[in-house]
Every structure is written in structure tokens, then in C-alpha cells.
C-alpha atoms as a PDB file:
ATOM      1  CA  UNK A   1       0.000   0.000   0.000  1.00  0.00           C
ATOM      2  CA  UNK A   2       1.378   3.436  -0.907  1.00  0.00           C
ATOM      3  CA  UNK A   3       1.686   6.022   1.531  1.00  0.00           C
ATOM      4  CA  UNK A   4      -1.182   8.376   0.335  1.00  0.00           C
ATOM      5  CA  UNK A   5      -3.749   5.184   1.935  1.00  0.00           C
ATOM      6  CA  UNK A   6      -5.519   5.347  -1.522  1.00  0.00           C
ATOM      7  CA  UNK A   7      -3.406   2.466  -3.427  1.00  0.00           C
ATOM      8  CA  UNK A   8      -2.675  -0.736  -3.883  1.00  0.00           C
ATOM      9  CA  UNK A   9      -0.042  -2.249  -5.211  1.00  0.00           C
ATOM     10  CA  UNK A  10      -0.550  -6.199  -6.523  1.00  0.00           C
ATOM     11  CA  UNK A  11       2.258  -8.613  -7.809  1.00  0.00           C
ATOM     12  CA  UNK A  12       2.413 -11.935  -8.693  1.00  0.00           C
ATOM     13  CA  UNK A  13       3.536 -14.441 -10.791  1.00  0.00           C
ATOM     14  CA  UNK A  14       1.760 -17.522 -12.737  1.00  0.00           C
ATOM     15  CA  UNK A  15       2.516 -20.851 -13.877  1.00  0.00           C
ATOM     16  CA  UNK A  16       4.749 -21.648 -16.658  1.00  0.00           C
ATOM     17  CA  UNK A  17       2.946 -21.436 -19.870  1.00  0.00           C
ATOM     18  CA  UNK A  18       0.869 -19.095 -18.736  1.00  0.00           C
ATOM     19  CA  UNK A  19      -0.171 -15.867 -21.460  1.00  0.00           C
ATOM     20  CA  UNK A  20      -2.567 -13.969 -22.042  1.00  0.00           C
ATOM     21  CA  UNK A  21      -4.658 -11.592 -19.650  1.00  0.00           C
ATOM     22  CA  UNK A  22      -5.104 -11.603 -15.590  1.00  0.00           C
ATOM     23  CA  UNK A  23      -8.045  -9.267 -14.387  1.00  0.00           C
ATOM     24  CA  UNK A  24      -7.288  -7.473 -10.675  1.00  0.00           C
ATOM     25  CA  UNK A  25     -10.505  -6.170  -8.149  1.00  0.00           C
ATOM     26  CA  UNK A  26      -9.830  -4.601  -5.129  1.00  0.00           C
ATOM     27  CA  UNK A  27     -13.264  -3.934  -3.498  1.00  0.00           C
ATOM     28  CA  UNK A  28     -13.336  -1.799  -0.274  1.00  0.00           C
ATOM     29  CA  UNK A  29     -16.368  -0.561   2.179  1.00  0.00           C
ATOM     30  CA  UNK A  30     -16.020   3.225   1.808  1.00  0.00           C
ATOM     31  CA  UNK A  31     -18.804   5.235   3.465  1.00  0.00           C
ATOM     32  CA  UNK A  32     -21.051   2.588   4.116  1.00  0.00           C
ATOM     33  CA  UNK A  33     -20.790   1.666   0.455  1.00  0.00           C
ATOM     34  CA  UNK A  34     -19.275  -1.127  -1.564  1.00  0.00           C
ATOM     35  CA  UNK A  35     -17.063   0.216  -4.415  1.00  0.00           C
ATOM     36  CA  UNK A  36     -14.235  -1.324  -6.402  1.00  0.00           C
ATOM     37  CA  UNK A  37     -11.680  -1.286  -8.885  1.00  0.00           C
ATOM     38  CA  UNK A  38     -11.080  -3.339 -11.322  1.00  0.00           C
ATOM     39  CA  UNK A  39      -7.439  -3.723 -13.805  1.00  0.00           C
ATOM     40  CA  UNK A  40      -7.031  -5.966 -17.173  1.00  0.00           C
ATOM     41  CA  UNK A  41      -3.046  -7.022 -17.188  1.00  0.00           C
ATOM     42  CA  UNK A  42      -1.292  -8.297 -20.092  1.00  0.00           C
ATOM     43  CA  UNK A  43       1.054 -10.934 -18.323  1.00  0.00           C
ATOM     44  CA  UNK A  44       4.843 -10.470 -18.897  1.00  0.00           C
ATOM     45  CA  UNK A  45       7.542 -13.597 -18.838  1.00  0.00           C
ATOM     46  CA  UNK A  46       5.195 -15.221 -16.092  1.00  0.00           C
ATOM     47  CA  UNK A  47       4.246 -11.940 -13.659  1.00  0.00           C
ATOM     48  CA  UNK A  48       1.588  -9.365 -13.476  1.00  0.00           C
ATOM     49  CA  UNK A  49       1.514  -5.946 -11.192  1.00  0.00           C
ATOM     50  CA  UNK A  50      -0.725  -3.475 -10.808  1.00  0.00           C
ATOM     51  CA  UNK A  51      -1.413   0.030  -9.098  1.00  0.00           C
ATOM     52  CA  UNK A  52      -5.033   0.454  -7.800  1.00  0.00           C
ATOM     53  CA  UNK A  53      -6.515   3.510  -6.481  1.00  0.00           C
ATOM     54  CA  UNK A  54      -9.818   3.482  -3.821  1.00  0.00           C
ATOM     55  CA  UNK A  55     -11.540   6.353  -4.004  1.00  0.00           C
ATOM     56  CA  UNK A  56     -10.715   7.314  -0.232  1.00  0.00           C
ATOM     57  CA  UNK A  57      -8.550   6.269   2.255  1.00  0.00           C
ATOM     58  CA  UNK A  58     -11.267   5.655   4.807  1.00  0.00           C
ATOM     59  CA  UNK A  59     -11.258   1.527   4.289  1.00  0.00           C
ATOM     60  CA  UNK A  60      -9.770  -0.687   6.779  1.00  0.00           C
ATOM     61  CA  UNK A  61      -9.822  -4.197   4.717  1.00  0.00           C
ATOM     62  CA  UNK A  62      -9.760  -4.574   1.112  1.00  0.00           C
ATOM     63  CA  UNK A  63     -10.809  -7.759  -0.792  1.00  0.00           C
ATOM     64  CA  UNK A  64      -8.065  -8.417  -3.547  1.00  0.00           C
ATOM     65  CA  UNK A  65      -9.329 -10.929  -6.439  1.00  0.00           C
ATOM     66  CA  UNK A  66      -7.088 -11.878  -9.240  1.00  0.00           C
ATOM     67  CA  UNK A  67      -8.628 -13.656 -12.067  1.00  0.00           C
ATOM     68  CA  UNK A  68      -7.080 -15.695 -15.037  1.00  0.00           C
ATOM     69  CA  UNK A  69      -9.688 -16.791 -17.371  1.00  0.00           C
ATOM     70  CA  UNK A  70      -8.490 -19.628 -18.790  1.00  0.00           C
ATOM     71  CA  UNK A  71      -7.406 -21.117 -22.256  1.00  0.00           C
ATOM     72  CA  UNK A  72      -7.851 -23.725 -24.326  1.00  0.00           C
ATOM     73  CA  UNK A  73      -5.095 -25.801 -22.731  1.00  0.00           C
ATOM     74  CA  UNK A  74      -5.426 -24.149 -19.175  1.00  0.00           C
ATOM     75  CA  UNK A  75      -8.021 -23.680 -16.616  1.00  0.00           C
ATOM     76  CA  UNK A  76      -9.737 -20.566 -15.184  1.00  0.00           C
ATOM     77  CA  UNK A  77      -8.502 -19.971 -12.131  1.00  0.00           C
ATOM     78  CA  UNK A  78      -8.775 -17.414  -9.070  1.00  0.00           C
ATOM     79  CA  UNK A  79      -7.350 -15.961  -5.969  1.00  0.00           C
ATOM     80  CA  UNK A  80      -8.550 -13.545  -3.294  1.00  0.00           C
ATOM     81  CA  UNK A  81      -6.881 -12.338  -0.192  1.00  0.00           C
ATOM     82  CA  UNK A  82      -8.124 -10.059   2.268  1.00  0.00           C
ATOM     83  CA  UNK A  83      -5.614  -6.987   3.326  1.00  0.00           C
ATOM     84  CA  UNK A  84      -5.681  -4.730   6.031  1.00  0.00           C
ATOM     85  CA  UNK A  85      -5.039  -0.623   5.617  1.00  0.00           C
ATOM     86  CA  UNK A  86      -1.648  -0.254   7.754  1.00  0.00           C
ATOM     87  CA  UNK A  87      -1.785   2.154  10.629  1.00  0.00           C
ATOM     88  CA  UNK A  88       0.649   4.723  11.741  1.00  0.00           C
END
């Protein structure tokens, strides 16, 4: 998470073979409301990152989903973590 509380930064890497397209969502309870942000990424030797930006730094947990659709010769697959806005 960046210092300015708004973003978050996601990294990771996928199995060899792997091309194509991994889609990012970071969704975030903001005022009593839902909202989210969502990030196509073209995957590069293996590894995705991406910089996403909440719409206000008053969140305390974040739901991070990554998404890889699937191919002909791979299956879909997904990931979600929950992270925690750090303090101080």
C-alpha cells in the first residue's frame, strides 16, 4: 500500500505457460458503500503488477481478487486475499 492510503499495489507471478490476460478487483467498504476497482493485465515472462486507487482512504480491509480466465489448454482460475489498511 502506498503512503497516500488510496493504493494498492498487486504482484504476482503464474505458472509456466501461462499468457494472455489476468483481471485485478480490489473492493473496499467506503462510506457505508461497496465500491471497487477493477485492472485488465497483459502478463509479462510469467508476472503481473498493478497500481489500484480506492476512491478514499477511509477503508480498513480490502478484498483483492485476481482472475485468469483460462485457455484452451489451461483452466480458469482465481485468488482472493483479504488486506488490512496499515496504521501509523
Amino acid at each position: 500500500m502506498a503512503r497516500d492510503r488510496r493504493t494498492i499495489t498487486v504482484h504476482g507471478s503464474v505458472a509456466a505457460g501461462i499468457a494472455g490476460t489476468v483481471t485485478v478487483r480490489v473492493s473496499a467498504r467506503i462510506g457505508g458503500r461497496s465500491r471497487s476497482v477493477t485492472r485488465t493485465i497483459t502478463l509479462r515472462r510469467g508476472r503481473y503488477s498493478a497500481r489500484l486507487r480506492l476512491a478514499s482512504t477511509r477503508w480498513r480491509t480490502a478484498k483483492v481478487t485476481v482472475r485468469y480466465a483460462g485457455s484452451g489448454r489451461r483452466a480458469a482460475a482465481t485468488v482472493a486475499r483479504t488486506v488490512s489498511r496499515r496504521t501509523g
